[in-house]
Protein backbone atom coordinates (compact mmCIF):
# COMPACT_ATOMS: atom_id res chain seq x y z
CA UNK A 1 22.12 71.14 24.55
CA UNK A 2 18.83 71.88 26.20
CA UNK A 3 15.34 70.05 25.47
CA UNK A 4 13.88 72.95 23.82
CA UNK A 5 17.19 73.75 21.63
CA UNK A 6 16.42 69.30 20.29
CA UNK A 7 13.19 69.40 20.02
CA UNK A 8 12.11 72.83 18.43
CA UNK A 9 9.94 74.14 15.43
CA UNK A 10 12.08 72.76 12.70
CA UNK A 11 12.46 69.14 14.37
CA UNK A 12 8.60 68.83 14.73
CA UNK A 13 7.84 69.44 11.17
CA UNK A 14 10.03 66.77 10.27
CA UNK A 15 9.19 64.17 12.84
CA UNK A 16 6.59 62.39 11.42
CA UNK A 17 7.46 59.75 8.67
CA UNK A 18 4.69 58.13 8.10
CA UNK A 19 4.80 54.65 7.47
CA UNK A 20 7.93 54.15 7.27
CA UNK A 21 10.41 54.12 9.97
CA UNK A 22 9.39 54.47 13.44
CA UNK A 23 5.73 54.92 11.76
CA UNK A 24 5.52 51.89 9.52
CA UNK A 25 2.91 49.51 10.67
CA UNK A 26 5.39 46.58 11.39
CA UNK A 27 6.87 48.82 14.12
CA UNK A 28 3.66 51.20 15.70
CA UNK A 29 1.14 48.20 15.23
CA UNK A 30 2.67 45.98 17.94
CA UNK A 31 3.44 48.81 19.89
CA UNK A 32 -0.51 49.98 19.95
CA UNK A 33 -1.65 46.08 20.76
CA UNK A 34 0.42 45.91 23.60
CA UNK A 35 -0.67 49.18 25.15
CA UNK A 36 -4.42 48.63 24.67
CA UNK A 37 -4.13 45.23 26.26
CA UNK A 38 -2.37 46.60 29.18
CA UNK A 39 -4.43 49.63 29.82
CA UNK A 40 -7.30 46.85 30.81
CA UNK A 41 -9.86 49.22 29.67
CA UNK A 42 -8.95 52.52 31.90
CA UNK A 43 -7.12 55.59 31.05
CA UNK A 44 -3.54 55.75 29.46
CA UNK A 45 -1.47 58.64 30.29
CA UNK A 46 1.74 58.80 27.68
CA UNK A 47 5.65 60.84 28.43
CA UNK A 48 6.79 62.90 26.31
CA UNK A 49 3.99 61.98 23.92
CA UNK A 50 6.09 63.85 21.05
CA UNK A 51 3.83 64.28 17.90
CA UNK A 52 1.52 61.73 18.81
CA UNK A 53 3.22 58.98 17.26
CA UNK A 54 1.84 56.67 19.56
CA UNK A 55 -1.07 58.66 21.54
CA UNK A 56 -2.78 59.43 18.20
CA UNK A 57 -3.79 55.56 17.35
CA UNK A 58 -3.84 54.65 20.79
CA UNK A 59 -7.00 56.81 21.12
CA UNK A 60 -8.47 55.81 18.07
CA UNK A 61 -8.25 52.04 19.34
CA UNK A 62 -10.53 53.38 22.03
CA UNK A 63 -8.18 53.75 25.35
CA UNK A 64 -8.73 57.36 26.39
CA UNK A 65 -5.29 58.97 26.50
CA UNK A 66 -3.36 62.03 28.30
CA UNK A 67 -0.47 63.37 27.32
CA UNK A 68 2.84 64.99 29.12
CA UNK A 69 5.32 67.24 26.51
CA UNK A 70 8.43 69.38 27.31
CA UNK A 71 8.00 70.83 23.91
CA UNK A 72 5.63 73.24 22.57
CA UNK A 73 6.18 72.45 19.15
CA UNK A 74 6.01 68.90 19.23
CA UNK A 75 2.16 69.59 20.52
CA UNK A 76 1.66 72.40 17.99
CA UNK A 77 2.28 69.68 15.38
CA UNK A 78 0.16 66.86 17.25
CA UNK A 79 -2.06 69.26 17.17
CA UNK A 80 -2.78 69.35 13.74
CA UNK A 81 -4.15 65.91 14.27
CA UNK A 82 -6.30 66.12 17.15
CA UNK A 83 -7.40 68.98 19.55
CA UNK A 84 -7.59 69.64 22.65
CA UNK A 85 -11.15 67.48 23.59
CA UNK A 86 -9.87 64.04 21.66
CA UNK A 87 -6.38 64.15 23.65
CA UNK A 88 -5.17 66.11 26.41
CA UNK A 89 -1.84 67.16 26.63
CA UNK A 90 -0.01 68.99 29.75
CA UNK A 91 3.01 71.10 28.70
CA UNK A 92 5.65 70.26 30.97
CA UNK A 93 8.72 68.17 32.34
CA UNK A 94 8.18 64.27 32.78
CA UNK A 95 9.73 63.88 35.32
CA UNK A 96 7.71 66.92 37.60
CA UNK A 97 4.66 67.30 35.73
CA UNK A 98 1.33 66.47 37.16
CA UNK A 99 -1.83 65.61 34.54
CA UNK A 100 -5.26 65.84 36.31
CA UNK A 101 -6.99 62.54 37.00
CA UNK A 102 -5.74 58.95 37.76
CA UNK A 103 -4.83 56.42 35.00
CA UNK A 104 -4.26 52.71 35.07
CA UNK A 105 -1.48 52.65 32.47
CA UNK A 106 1.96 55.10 31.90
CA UNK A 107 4.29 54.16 29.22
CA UNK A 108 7.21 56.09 27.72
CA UNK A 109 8.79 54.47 23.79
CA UNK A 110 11.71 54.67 22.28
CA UNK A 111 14.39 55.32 24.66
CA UNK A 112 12.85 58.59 25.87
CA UNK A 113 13.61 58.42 29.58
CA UNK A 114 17.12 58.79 28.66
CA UNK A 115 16.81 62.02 27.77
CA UNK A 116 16.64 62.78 31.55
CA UNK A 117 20.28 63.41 31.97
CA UNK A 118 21.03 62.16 35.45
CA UNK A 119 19.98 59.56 37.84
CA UNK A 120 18.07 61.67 39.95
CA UNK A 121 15.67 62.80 37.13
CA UNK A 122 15.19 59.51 35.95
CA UNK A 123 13.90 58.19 39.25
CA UNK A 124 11.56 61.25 40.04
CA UNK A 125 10.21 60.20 36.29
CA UNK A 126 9.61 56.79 37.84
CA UNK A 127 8.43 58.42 41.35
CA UNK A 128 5.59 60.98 39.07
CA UNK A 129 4.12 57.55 37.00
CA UNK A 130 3.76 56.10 40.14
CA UNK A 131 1.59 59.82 41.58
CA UNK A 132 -0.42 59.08 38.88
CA UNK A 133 -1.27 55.66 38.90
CA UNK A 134 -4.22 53.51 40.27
CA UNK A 135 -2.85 50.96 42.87
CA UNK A 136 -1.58 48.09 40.54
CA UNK A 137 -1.38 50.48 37.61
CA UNK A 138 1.67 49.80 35.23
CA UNK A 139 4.32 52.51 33.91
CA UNK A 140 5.93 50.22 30.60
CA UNK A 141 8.90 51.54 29.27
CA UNK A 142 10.63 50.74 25.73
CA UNK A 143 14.24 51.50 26.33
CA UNK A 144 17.72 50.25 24.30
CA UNK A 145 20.55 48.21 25.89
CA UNK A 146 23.84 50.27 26.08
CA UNK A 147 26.11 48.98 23.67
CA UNK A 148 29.22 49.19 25.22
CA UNK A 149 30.33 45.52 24.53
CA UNK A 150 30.33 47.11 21.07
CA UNK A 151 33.06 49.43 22.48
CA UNK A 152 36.51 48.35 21.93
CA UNK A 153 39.46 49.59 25.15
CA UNK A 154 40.68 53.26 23.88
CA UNK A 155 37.35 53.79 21.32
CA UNK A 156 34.56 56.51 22.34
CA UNK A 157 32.02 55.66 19.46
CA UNK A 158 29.97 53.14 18.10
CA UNK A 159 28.05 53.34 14.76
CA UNK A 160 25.20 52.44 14.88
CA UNK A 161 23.31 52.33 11.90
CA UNK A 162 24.37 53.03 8.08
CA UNK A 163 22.09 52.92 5.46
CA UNK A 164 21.42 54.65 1.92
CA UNK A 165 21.46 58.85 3.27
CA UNK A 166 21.96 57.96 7.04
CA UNK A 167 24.55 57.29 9.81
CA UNK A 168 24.38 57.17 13.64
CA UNK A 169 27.25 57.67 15.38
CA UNK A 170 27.35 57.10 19.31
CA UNK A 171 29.89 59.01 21.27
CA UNK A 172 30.18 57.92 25.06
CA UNK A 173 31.39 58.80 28.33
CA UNK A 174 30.98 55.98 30.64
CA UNK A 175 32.35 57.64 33.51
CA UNK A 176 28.90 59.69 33.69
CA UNK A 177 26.67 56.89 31.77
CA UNK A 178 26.06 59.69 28.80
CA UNK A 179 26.11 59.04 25.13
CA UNK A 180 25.52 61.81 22.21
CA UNK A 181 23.84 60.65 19.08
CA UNK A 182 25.03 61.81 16.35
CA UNK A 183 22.70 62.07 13.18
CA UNK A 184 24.17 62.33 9.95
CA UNK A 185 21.50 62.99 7.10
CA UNK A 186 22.85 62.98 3.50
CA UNK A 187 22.24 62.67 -0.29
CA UNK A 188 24.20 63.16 -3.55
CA UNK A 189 25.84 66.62 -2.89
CA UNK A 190 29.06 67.25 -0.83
CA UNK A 191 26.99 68.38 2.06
CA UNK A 192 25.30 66.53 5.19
CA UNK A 193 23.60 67.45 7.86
CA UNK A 194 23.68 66.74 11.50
CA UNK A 195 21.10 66.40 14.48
CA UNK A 196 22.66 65.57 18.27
CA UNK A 197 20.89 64.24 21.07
CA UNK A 198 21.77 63.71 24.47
CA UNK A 199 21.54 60.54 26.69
CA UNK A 200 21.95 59.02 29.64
CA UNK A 201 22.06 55.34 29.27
CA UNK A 202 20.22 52.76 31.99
CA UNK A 203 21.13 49.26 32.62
CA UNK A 204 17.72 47.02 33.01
CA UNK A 205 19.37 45.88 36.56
CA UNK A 206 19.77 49.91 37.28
CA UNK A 207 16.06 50.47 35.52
CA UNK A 208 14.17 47.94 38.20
CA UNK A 209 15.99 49.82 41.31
CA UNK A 210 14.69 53.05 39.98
CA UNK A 211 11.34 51.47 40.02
CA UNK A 212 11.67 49.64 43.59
CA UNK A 213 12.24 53.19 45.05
CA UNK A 214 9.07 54.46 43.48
CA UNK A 215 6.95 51.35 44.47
CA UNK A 216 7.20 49.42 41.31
CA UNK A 217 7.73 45.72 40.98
CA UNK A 218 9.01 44.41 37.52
CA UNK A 219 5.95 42.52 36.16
CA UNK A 220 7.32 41.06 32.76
CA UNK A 221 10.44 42.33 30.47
CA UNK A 222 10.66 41.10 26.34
CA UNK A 223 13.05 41.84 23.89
CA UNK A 224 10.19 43.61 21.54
CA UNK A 225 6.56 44.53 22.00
CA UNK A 226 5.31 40.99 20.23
CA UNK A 227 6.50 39.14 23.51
CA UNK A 228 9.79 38.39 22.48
CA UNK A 229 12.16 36.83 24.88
CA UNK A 230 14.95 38.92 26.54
CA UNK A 231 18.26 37.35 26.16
CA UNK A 232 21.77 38.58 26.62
CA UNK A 233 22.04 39.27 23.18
CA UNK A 234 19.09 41.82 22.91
CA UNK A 235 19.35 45.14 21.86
CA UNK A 236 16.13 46.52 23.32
CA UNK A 237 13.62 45.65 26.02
CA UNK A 238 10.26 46.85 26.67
CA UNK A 239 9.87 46.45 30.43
CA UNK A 240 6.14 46.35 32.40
CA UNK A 241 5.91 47.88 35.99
CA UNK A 242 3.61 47.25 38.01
CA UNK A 243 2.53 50.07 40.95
CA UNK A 244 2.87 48.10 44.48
CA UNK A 245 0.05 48.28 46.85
């Protein structure tokens, strides 16, 4: 599965759920406080900023934000909320992609620098936040914790979530560090459907390493975007970088 083949016309239309979800307010509100803080003022430059789930109120807080996409589509549709002159967007790969200016603050959400398939990719991602920062700019990135404790000897899957007309299934191969999501969408008829996505999972230990090459030091790491503490029993972590120097 390639990028394009994921995130194409018909997954771009249906992206947005507005308020609820990834969109209610109990989830993006935090999210938007956080980023504003740590901007300090200067410019915010977002990966993979998608349909402008985050960019879009991060600019109307007042940070002046850039942002990188892989997919046309996904801008065609943010585009239908802002143009060009409110927020900038490069077309292009993360992890290579160059946006004009300097910013104080990256950030990538939800899990998104796993899409970069191998190791190599995901530390040039780290290397290119780090071309485009100030000195002492941060790159913050919202990532999950594999869950392979949740992985009994013999078993290749996890499931993730289940709830009324949804199931995610996790497939892994932890020889490579990959997982495939599996999305199962469903209502009263006979019929499902089903959306993959492709993975590589990161370790936080692994995550800071990739960071030391690029000049990063880790600054802070919580559990959530409200400051919650990281434990061994957390799921996610939302991790602050600071650029070296």
């Amino acid at each position: 599965m390639e990028s394009n083949d994921i995130w194409d016309a018909e997954t771009a239309r249906g992206y947005d759920t507005p308020g609820e979800g990834m969109f209610a307010p109990e989830v993006l509100d935090p999210t938007i406080d956080r980023l504003a803080e740590l901007a300090e003022g200067g410019r915010a430059l977002e990966f993979a900023i998608g349909t402008g789930r985050v960019g879009v109120p991060l600019a109307e807080r007042g940070v002046p934000v850039t942002g990188i996409e892989l997919s046309p589509d996904m801008i065609a549709q943010l585009r239908t909320k802002v143009d060009e002159s409110v927020l900038p967007v490069v077309e292009g790969d993360m992890a290579t992609v160059r946006a004009p200016g300097e910013f104080h603050l990256a950030y990538l959400v939800f899990n998104t620098i796993s899409n970069l398939l191998t190791q190599d990719l995901q530390v040039e991602c780290f290397r290119n936040a780090a071309r485009h920062l100030v000195p002492g700019g941060r790159f913050v990135i919202e990532l999950w914790v594999p869950e392979l404790r949740a992985l009994p000897p013999g078993r290749k899957a996890t499931v993730g979530v289940v709830e009324d007309g949804y199931i995610l299934l996790d497939t892994y191969d932890t020889l490579n560090q990959h997982v495939v999501s599996h999305h199962f969408t469903f209502n009263d008829s006979r019929r499902a459907r089903l959306g993959r996505s492709p993975h590589r999972y990161i370790w936080p230990s692994e995550l800071d390493l990739m960071a030391r090459l690029a000049g990063f030091e880790l600054e802070a790491r919580h559990a959530d975007w409200q400051g919650g503490e990281f434990t061994a029993e957390s799921p996610y972590h939302v991790s602050v970088y600071r650029l070296v120097g």
